[in-house]
Each structure stands twice: as C-alpha cells, then as structure tokens.
Protein backbone atom coordinates (compact mmCIF):
# COMPACT_ATOMS: atom_id res chain seq x y z
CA UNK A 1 -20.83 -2.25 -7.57
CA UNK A 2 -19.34 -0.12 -10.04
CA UNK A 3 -21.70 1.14 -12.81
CA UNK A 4 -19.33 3.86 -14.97
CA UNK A 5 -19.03 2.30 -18.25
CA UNK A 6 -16.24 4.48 -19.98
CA UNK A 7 -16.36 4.47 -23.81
CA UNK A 8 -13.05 6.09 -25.80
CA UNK A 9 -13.38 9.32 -26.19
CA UNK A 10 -11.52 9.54 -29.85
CA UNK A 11 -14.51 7.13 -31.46
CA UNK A 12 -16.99 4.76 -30.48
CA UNK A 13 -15.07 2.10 -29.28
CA UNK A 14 -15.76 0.36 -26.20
CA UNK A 15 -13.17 0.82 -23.97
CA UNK A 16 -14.02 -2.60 -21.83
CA UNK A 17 -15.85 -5.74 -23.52
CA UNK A 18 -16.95 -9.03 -21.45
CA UNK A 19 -17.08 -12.53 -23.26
CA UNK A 20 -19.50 -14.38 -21.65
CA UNK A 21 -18.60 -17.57 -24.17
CA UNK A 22 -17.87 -21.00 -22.99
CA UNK A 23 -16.22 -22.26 -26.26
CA UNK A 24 -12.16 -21.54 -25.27
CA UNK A 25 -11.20 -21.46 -29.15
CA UNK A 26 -13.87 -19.10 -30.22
CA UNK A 27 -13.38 -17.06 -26.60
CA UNK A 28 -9.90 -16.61 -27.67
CA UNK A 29 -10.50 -15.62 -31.00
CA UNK A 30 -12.75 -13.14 -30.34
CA UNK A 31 -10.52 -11.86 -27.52
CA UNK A 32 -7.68 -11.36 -29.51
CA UNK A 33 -10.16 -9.40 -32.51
CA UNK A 34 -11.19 -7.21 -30.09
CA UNK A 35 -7.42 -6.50 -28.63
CA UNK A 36 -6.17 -6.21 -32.04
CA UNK A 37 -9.25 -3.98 -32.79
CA UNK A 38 -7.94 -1.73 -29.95
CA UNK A 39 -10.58 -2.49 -26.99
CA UNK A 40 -8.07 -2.07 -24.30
CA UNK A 41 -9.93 -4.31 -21.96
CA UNK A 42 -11.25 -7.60 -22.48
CA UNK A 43 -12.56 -9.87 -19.61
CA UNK A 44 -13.72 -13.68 -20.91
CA UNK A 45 -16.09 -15.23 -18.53
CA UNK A 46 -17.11 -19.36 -19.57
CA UNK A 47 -20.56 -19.26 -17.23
CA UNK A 48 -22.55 -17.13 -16.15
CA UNK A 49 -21.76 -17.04 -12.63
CA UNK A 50 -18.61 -16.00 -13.30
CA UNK A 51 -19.98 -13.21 -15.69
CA UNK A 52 -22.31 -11.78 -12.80
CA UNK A 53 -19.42 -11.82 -10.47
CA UNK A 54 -17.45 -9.63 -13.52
CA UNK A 55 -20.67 -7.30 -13.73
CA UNK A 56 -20.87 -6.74 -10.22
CA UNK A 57 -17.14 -5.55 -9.62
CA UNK A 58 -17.62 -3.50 -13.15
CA UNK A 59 -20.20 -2.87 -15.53
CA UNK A 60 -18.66 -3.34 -18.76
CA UNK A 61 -19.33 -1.04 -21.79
CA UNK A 62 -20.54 -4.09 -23.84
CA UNK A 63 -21.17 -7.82 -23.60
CA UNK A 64 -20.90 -10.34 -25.86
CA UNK A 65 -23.03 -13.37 -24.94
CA UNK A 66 -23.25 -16.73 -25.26
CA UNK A 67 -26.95 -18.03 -25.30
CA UNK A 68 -26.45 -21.57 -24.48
CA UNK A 69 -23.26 -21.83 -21.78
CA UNK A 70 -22.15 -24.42 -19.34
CA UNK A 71 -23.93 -23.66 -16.60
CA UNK A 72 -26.99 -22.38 -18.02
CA UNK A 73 -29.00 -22.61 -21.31
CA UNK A 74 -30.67 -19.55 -20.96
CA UNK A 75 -27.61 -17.05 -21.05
CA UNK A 76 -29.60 -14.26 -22.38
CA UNK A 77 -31.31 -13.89 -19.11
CA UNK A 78 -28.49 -12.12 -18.08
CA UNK A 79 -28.95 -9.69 -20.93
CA UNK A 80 -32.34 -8.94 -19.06
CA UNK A 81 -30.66 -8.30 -15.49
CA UNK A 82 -27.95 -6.16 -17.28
CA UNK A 83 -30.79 -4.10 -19.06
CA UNK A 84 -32.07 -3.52 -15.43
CA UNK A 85 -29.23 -2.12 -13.88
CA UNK A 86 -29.69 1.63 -15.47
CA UNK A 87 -31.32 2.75 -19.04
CA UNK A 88 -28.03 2.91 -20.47
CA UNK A 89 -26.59 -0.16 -19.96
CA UNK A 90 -23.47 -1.92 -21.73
CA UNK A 91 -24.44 -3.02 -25.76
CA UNK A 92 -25.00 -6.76 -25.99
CA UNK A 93 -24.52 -8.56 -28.16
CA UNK A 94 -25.79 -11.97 -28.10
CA UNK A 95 -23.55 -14.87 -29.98
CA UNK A 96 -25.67 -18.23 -30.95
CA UNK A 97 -26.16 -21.15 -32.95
CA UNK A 98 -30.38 -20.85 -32.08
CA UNK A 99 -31.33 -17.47 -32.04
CA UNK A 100 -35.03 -18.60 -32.24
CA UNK A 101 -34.55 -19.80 -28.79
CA UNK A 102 -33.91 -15.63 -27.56
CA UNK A 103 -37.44 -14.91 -26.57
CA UNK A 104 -38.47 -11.92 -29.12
CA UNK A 105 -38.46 -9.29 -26.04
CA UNK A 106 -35.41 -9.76 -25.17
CA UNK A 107 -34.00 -10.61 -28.95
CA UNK A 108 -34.57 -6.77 -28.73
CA UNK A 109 -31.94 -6.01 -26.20
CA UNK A 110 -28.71 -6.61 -28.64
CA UNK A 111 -27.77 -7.78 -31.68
CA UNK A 112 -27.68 -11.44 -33.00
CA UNK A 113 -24.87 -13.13 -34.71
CA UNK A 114 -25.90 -16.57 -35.62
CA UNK A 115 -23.29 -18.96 -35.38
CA UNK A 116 -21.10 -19.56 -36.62
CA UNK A 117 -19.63 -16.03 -38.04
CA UNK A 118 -16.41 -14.04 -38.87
CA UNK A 119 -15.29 -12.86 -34.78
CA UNK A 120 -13.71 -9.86 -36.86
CA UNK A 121 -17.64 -8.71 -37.55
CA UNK A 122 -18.41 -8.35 -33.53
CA UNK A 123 -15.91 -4.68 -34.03
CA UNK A 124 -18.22 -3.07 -36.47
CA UNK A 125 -21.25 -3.82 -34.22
CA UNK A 126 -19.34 -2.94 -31.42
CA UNK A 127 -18.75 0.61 -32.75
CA UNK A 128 -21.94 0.84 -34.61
CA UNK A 129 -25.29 2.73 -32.77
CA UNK A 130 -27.57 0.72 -34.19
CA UNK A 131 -28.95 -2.94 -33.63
CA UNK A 132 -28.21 -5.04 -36.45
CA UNK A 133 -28.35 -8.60 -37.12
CA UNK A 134 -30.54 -11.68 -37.47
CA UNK A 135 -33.82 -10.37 -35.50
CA UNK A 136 -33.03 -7.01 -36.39
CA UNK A 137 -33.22 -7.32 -40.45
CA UNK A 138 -36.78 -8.73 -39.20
CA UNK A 139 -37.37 -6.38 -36.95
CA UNK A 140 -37.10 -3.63 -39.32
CA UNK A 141 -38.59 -5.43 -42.33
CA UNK A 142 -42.17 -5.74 -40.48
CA UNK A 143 -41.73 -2.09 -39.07
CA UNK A 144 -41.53 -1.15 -42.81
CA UNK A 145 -44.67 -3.16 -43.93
CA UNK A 146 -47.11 -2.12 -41.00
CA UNK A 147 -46.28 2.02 -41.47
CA UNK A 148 -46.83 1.53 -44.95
C-alpha cells in the first residue's frame, strides 16, 4: 500500500481527493467543484468496498464521505480505519443528512456538512486547517463554557 499523501506545494490544496458518495448527481457535482477548484485528482468511489480498495492502492490526501452508502450504513467507520493508518492521515470530511448518527468520537475525526449543502463549500474546508462544521461549532461552544 502506498501511504505518501502529496499536498500542492503553492497552497493548501489537496492534490488527490476520494468521494466515497453513492448519490451519482451529487458525486458528480462535487467532482467537477473540486476539478474546477484545481484538485488535480479526484477518485469517486459509490461503496465502501470500493473506497478501501482506492485507499489501499493510495492513500488519498482527503476524503469526503458519505455516512449512509449502499453497501453500508455506517460509512464513517472507514473514517476510523483511515485515522489508523498513520497520525497524519488524509482530512475527512464526512457528507450527511444525520450527522447525529456519527458517534461523537469519531464526529471528531473531520468535518460535518449536513445535507444537503452548496458542493462549492467542501474547497474552503478542503484548504482550511481547522475542523469546522456541524459538531465542530458544538465542539468549540462547550470548550468555551467549561474553561470559563
């Protein structure tokens, strides 16, 4: 297995994104966003099966998941394995209409986008350091209340 995730070296942009989305409208859409955004490699994977057999050829440097898929309704299990592979695995970001369903430690992993959204958003997160999103605003709102 391959594990060098390449980022560009003129900005933060990830040089090589997998869609792990089972939706072939939105998979498209968000495949041409991030083309026309100028991530020069895009791999769309509709199960995850097929998104493990992706991973294991190349580790991308980000993922965009589905949570509920085809073949599995628990798609951000595969968030977990990626996080396993090294500390400094690919960003995730996990795409879902229930993002209650992401169990909280691994809600932690990526960042949310609740269903539906703007595809166009998934470029700024993709080039952003930090975790944003749903969970996140949370996240961050009870860190501020408990150091206070």
């Amino acid at each position: 297995m391959e594990l060098t995730a390449k980022m560009k070296s003129s900005d933060s942009t990830p040089g090589n994104v997998l869609v792990v989305e089972d939706d072939a409208l939105l998979a498209l859409s968000i495949e041409d966003v991030l083309r026309d955004g100028g991530i020069s490699e895009v791999s769309v994977c509709p199960t995850i099966a097929l998104a493990m057999d992706a991973i294991d050829r190349s580790l991308p440097d980000a993922i965009i998941l589905d949570v509920h898929l085809a073949d599995r309704n628990d798609g951000w299990a595969l968030a977990e394995v990626v996080s396993c592979m090294r500390p400094d695995h690919p960003k995730i970001i996990f795409s879902t209409a229930a993002p209650e369903e992401i169990p909280p430690d691994v809600a932690r992993l990526g960042t949310i986008f609740e269903k539906p959204y703007d595809p166009s958003m998934l470029l700024d997160a993709l080039r952003s350091n930090e975790v944003r999103g749903l969970f996140s605003r949370f996240r961050n709102a009870w860190s501020s209340s408990t150091t206070q």
